[in-house]
PDB file of N, CA and C in Angstrom:
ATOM      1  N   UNK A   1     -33.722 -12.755  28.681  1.00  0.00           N
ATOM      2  CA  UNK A   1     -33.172 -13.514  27.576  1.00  0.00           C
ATOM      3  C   UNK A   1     -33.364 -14.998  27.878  1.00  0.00           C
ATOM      4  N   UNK A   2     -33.722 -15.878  26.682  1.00  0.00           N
ATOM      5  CA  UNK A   2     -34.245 -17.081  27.250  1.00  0.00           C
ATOM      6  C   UNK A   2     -32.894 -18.157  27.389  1.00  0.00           C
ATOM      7  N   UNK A   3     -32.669 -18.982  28.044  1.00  0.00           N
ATOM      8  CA  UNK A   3     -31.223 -19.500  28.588  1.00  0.00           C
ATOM      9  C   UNK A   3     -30.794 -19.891  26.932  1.00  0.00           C
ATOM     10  N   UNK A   4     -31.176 -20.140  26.077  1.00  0.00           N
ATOM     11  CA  UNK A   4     -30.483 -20.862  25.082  1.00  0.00           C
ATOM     12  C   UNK A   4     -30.281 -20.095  24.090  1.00  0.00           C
ATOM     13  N   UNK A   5     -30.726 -18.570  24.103  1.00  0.00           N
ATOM     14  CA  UNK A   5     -30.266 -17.580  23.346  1.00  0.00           C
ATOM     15  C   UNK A   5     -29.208 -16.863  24.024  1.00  0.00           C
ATOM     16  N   UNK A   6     -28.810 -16.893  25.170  1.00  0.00           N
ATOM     17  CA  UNK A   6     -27.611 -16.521  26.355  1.00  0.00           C
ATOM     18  C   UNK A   6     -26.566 -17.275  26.038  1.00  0.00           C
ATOM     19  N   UNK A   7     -26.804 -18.622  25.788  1.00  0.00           N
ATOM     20  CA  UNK A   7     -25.935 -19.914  25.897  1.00  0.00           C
ATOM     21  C   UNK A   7     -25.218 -19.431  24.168  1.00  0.00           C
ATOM     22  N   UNK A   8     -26.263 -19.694  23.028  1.00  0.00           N
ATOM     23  CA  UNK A   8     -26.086 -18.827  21.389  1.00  0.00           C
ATOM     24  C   UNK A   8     -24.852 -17.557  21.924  1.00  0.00           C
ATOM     25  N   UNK A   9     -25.161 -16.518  22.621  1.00  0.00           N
ATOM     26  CA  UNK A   9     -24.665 -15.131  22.291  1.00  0.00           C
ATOM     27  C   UNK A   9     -23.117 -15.573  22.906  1.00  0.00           C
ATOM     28  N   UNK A  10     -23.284 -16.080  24.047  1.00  0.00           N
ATOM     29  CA  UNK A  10     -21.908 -16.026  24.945  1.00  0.00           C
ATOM     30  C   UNK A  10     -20.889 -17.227  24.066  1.00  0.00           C
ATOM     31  N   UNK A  11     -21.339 -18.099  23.389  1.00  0.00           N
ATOM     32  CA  UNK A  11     -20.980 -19.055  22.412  1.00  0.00           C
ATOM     33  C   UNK A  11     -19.846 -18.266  20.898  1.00  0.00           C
ATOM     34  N   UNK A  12     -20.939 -17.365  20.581  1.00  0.00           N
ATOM     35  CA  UNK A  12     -20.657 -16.365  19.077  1.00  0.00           C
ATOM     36  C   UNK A  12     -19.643 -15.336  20.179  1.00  0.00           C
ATOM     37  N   UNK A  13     -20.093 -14.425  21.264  1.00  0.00           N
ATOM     38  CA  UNK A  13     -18.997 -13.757  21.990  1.00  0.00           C
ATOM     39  C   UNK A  13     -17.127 -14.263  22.173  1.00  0.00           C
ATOM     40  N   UNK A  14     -17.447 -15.366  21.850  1.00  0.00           N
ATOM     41  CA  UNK A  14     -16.198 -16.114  22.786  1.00  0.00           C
ATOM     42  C   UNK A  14     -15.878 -15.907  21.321  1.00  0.00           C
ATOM     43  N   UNK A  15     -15.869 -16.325  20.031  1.00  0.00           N
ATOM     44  CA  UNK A  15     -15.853 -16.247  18.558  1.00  0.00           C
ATOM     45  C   UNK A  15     -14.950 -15.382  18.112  1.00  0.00           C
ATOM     46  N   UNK A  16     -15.907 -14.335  18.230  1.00  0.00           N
ATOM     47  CA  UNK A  16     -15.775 -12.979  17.932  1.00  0.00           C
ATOM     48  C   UNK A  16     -14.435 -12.448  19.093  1.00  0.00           C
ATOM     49  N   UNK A  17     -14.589 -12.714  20.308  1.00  0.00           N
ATOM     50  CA  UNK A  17     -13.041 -12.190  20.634  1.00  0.00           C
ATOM     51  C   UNK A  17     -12.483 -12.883  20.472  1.00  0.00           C
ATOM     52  N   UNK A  18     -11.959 -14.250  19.751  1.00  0.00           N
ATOM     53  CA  UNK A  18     -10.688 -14.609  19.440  1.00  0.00           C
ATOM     54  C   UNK A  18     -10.655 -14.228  17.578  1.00  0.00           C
ATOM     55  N   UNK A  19     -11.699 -13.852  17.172  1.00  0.00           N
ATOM     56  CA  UNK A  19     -11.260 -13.096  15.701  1.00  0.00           C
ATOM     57  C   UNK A  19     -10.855 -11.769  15.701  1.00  0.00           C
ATOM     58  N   UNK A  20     -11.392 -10.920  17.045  1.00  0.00           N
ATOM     59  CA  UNK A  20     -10.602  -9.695  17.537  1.00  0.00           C
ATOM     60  C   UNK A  20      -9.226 -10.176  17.738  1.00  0.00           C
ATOM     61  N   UNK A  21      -8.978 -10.714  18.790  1.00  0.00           N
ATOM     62  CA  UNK A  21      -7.341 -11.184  18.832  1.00  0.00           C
ATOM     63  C   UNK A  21      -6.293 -11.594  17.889  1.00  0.00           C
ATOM     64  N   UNK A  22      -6.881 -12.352  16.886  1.00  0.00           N
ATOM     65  CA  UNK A  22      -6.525 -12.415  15.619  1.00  0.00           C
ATOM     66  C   UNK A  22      -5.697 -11.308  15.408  1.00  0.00           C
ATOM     67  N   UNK A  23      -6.717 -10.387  14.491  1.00  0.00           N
ATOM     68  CA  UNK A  23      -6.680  -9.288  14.035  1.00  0.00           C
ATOM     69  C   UNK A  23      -5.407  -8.414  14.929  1.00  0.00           C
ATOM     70  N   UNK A  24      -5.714  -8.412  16.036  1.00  0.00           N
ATOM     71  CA  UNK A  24      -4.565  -7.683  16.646  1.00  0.00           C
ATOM     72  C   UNK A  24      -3.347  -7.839  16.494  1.00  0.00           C
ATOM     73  N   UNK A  25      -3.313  -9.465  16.147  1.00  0.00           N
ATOM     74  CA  UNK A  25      -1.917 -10.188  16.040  1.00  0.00           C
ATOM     75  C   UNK A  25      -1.656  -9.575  14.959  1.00  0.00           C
ATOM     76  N   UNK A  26      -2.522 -10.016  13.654  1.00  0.00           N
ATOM     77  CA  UNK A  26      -2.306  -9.411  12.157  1.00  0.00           C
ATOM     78  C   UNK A  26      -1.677  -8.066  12.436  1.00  0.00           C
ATOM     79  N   UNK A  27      -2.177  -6.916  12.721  1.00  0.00           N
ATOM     80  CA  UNK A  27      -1.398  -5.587  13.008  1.00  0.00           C
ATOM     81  C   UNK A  27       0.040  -5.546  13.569  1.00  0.00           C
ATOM     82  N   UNK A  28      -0.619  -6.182  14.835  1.00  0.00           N
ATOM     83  CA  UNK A  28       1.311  -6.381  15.379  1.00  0.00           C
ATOM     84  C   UNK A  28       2.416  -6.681  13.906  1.00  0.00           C
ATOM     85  N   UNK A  29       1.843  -7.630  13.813  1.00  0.00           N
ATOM     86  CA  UNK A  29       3.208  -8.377  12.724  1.00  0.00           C
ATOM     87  C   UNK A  29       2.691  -8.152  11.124  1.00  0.00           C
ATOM     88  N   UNK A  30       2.052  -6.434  11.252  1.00  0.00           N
ATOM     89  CA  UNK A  30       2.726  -5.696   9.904  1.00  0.00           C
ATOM     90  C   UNK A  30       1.839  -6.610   8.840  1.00  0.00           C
ATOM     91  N   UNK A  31       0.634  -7.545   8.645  1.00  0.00           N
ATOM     92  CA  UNK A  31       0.396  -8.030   7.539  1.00  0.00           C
ATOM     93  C   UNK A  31      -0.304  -7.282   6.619  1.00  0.00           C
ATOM     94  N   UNK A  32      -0.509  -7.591   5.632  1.00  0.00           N
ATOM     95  CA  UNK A  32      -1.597  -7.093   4.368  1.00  0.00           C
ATOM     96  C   UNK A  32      -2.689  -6.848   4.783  1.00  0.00           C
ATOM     97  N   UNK A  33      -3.134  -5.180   4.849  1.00  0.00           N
ATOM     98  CA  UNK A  33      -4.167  -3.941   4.689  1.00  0.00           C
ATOM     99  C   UNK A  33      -4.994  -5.128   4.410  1.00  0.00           C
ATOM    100  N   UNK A  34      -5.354  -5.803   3.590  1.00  0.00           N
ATOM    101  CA  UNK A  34      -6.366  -6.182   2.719  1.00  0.00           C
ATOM    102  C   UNK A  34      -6.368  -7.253   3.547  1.00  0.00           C
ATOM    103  N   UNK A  35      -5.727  -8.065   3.865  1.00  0.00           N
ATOM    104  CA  UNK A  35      -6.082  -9.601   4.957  1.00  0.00           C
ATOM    105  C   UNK A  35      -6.533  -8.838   6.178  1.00  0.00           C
ATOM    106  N   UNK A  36      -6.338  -7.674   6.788  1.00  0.00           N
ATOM    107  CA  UNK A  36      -6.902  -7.458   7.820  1.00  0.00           C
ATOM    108  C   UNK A  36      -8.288  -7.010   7.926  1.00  0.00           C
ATOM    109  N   UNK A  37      -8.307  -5.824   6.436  1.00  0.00           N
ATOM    110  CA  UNK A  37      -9.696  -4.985   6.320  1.00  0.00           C
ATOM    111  C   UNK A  37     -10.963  -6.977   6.323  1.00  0.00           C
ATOM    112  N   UNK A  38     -10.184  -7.525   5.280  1.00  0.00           N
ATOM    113  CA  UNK A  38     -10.989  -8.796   5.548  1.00  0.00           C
ATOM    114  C   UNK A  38     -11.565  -9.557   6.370  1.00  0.00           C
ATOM    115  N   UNK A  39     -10.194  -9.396   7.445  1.00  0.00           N
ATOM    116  CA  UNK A  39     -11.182 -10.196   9.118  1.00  0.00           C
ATOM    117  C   UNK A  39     -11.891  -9.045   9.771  1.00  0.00           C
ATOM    118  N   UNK A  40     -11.482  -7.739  10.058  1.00  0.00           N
ATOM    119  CA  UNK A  40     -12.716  -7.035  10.414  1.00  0.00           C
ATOM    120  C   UNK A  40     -14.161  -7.042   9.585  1.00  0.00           C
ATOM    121  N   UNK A  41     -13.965  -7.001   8.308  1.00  0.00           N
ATOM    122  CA  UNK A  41     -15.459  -7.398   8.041  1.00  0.00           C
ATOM    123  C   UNK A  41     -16.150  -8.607   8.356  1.00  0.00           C
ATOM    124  N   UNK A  42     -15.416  -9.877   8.633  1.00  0.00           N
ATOM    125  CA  UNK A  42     -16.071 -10.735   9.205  1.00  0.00           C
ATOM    126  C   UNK A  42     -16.379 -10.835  10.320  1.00  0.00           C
ATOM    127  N   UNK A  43     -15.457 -10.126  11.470  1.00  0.00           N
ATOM    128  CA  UNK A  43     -15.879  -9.157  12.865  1.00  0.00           C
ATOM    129  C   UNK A  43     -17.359  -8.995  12.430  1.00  0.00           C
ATOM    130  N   UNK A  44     -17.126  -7.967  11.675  1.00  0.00           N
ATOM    131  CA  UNK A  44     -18.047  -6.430  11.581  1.00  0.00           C
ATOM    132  C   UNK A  44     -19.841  -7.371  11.445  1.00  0.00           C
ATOM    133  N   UNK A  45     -19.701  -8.955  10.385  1.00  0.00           N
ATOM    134  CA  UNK A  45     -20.590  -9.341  10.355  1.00  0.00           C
ATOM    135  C   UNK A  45     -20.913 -10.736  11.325  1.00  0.00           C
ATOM    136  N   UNK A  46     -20.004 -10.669  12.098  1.00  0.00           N
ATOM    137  CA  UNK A  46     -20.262 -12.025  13.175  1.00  0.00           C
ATOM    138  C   UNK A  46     -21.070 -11.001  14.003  1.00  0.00           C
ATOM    139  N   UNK A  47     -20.968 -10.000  14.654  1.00  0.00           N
ATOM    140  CA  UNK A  47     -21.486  -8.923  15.450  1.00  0.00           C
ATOM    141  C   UNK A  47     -22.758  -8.689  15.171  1.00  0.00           C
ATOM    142  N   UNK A  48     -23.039  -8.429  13.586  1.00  0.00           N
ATOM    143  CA  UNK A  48     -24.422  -8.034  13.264  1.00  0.00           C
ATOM    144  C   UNK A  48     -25.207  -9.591  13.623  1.00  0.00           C
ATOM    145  N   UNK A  49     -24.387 -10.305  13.504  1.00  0.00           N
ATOM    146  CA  UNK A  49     -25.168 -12.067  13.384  1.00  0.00           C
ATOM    147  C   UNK A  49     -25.824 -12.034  14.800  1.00  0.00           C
ATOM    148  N   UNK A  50     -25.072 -11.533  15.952  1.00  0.00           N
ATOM    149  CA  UNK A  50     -25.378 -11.884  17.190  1.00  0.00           C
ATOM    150  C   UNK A  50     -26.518 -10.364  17.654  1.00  0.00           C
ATOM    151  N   UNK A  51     -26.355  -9.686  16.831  1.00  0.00           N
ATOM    152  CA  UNK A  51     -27.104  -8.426  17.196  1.00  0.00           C
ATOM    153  C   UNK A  51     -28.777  -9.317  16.553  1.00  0.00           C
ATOM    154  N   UNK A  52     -28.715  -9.723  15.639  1.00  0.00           N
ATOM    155  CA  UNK A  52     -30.105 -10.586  15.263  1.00  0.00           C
ATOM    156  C   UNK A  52     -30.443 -11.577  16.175  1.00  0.00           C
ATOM    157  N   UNK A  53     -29.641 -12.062  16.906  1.00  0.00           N
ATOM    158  CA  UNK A  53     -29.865 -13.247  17.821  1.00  0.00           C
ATOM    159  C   UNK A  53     -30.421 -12.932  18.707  1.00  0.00           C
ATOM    160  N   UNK A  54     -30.051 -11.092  19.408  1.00  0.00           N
ATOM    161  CA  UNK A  54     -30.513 -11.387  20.554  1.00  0.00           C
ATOM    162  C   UNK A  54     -31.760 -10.278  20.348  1.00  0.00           C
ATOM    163  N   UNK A  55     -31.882  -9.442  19.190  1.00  0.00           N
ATOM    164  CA  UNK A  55     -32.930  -9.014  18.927  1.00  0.00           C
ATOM    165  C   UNK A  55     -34.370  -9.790  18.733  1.00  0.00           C
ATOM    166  N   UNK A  56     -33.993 -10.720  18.234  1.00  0.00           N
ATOM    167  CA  UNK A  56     -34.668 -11.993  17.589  1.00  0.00           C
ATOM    168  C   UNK A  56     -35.499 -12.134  18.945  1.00  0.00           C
ATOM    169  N   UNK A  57     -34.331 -12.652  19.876  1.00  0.00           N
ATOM    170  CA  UNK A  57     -35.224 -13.542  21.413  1.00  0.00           C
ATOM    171  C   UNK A  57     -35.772 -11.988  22.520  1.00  0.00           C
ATOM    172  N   UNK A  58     -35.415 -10.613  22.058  1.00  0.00           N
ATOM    173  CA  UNK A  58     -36.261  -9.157  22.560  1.00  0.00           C
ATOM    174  C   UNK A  58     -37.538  -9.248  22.090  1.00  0.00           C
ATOM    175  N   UNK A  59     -37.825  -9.674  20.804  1.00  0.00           N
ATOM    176  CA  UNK A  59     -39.154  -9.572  20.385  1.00  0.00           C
ATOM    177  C   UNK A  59     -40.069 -10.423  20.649  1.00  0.00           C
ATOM    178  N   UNK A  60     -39.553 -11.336  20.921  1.00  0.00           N
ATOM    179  CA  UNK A  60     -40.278 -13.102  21.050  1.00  0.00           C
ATOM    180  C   UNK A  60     -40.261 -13.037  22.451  1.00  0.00           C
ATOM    181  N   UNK A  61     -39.124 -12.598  23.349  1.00  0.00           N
ATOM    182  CA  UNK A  61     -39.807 -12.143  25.085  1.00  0.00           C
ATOM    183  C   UNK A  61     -40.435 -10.760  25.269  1.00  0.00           C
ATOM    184  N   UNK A  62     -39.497  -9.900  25.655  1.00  0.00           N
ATOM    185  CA  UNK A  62     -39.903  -8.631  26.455  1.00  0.00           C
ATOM    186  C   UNK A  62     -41.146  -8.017  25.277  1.00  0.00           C
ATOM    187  N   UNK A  63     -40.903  -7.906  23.622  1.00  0.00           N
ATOM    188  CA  UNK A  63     -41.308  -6.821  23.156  1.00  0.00           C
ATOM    189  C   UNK A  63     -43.420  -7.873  23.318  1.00  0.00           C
ATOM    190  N   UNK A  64     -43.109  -8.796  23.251  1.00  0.00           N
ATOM    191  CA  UNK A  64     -44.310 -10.073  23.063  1.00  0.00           C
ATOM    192  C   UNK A  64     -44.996 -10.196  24.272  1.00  0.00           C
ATOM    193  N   UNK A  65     -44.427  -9.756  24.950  1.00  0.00           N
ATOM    194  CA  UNK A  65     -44.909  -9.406  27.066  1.00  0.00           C
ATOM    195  C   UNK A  65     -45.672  -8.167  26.965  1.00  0.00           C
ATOM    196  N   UNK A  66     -44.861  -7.341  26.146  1.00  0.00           N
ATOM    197  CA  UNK A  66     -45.206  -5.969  26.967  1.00  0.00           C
ATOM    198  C   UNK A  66     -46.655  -5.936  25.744  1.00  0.00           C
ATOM    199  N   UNK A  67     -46.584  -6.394  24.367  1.00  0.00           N
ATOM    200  CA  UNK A  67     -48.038  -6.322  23.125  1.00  0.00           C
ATOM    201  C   UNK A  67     -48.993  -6.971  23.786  1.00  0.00           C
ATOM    202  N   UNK A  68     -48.945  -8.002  24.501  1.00  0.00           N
ATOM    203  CA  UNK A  68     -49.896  -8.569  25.524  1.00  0.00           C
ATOM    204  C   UNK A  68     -50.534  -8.278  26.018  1.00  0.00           C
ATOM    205  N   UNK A  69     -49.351  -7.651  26.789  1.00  0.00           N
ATOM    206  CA  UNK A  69     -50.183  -6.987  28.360  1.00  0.00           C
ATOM    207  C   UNK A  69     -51.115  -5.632  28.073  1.00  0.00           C
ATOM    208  N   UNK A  70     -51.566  -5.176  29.320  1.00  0.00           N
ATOM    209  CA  UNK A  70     -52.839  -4.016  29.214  1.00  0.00           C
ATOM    210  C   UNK A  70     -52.327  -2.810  29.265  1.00  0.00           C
ATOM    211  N   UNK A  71     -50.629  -2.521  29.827  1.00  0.00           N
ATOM    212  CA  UNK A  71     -50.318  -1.508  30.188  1.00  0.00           C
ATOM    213  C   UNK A  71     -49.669  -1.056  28.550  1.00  0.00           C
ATOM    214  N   UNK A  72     -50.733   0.014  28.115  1.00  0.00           N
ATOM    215  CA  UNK A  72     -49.869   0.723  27.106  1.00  0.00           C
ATOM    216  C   UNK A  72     -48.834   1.797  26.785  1.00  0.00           C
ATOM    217  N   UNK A  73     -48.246   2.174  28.400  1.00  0.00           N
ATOM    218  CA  UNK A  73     -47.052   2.882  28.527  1.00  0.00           C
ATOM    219  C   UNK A  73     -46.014   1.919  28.070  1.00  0.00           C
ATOM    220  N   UNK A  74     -46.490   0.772  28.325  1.00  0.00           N
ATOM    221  CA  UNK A  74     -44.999  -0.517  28.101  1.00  0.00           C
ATOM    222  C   UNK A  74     -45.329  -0.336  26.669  1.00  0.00           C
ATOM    223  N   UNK A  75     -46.283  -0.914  26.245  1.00  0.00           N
ATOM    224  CA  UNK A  75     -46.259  -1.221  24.663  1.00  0.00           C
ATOM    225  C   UNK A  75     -46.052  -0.283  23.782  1.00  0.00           C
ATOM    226  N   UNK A  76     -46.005   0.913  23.968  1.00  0.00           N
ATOM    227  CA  UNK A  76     -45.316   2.256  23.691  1.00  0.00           C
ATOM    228  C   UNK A  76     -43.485   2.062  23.962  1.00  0.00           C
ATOM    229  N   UNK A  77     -43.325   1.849  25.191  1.00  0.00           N
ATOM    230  CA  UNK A  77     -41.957   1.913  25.354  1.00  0.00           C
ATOM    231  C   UNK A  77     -41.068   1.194  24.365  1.00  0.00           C
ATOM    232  N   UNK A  78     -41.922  -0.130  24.793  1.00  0.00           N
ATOM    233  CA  UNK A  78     -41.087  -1.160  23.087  1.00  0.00           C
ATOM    234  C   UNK A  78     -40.920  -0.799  22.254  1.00  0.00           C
ATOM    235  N   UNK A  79     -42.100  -0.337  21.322  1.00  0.00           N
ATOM    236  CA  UNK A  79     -42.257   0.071  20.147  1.00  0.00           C
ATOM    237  C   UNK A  79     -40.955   1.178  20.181  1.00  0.00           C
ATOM    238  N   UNK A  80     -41.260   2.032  20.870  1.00  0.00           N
ATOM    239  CA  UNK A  80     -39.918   2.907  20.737  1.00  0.00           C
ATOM    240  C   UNK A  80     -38.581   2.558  20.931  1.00  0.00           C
ATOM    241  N   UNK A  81     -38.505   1.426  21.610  1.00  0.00           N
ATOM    242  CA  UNK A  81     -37.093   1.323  21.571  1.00  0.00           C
ATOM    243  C   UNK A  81     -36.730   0.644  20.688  1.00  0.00           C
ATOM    244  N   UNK A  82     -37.679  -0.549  19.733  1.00  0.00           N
ATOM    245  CA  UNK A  82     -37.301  -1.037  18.615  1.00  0.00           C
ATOM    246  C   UNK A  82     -37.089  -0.152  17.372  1.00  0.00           C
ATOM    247  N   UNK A  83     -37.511   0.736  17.584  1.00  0.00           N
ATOM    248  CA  UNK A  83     -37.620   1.983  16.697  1.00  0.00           C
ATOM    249  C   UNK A  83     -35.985   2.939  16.417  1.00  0.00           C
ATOM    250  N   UNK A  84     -35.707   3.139  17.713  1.00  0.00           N
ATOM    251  CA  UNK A  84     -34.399   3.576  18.033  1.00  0.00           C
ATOM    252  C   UNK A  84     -33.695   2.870  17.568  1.00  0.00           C
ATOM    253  N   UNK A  85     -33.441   1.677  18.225  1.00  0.00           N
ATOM    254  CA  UNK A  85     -32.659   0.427  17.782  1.00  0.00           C
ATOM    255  C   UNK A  85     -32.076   0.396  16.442  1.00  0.00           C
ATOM    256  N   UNK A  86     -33.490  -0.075  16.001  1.00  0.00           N
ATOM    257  CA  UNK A  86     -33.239  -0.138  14.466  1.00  0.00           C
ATOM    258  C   UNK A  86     -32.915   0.807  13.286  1.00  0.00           C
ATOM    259  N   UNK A  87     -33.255   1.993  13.819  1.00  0.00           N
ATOM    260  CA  UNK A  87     -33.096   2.963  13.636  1.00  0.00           C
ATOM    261  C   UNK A  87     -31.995   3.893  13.559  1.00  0.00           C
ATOM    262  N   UNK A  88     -31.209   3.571  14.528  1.00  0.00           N
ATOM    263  CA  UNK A  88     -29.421   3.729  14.887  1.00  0.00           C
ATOM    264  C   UNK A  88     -29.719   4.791  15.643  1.00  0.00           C
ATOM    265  N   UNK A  89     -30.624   5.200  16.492  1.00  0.00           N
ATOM    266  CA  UNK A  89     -30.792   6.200  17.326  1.00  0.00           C
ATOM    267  C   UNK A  89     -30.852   5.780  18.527  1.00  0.00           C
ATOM    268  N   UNK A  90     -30.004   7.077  19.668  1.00  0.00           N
ATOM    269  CA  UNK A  90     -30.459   6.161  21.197  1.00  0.00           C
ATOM    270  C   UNK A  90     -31.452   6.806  21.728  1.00  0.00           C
ATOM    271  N   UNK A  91     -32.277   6.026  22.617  1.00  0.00           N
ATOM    272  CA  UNK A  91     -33.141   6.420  23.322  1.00  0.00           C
ATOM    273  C   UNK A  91     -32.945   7.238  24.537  1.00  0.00           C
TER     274      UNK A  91
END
């Protein structure tokens, strides 16, 4: 991962668990179904935000290394795991 997409994720991480914490509070103290379902979806899409971030800098390093290079067991492997990935399947 290249340092400034690390620096991005751990940045949005820190985010995202104090909008988890939030949320927890919200439950504790009983608020409105609907104010909560609300911050989990913004959870639900700060998460996908950072899932693009670091997919983003997989393709532009490792998956861009391995299309390069000569060894086509790697460039197979990528392909498949972007496949999975995206796919919602695990490898």
């Amino acid at each position: 991962m290249k340092p400034e997409t690390r620096e991005a994720a751990v940045k949005r991480l820190a985010r995202i668990e104090g909008q988890v914490r939030g949320v927890a509070k919200m439950v504790a103290d009983d608020r409105y179904c609907i104010d909560v379902v609300r911050q989990v979806q913004a959870i639900k899409a700060a998460l996908s935000g950072l899932e693009g971030v670091i997919l983003d800098d997989h393709i532009a390093t490792c998956v861009d290394h391995a299309l390069k290079g000569d060894d086509m067991e790697a460039r197979r492997e990528k392909v498949e795991e972007l496949v999975a990935v995206l796919g919602g399947r695990k490898k």
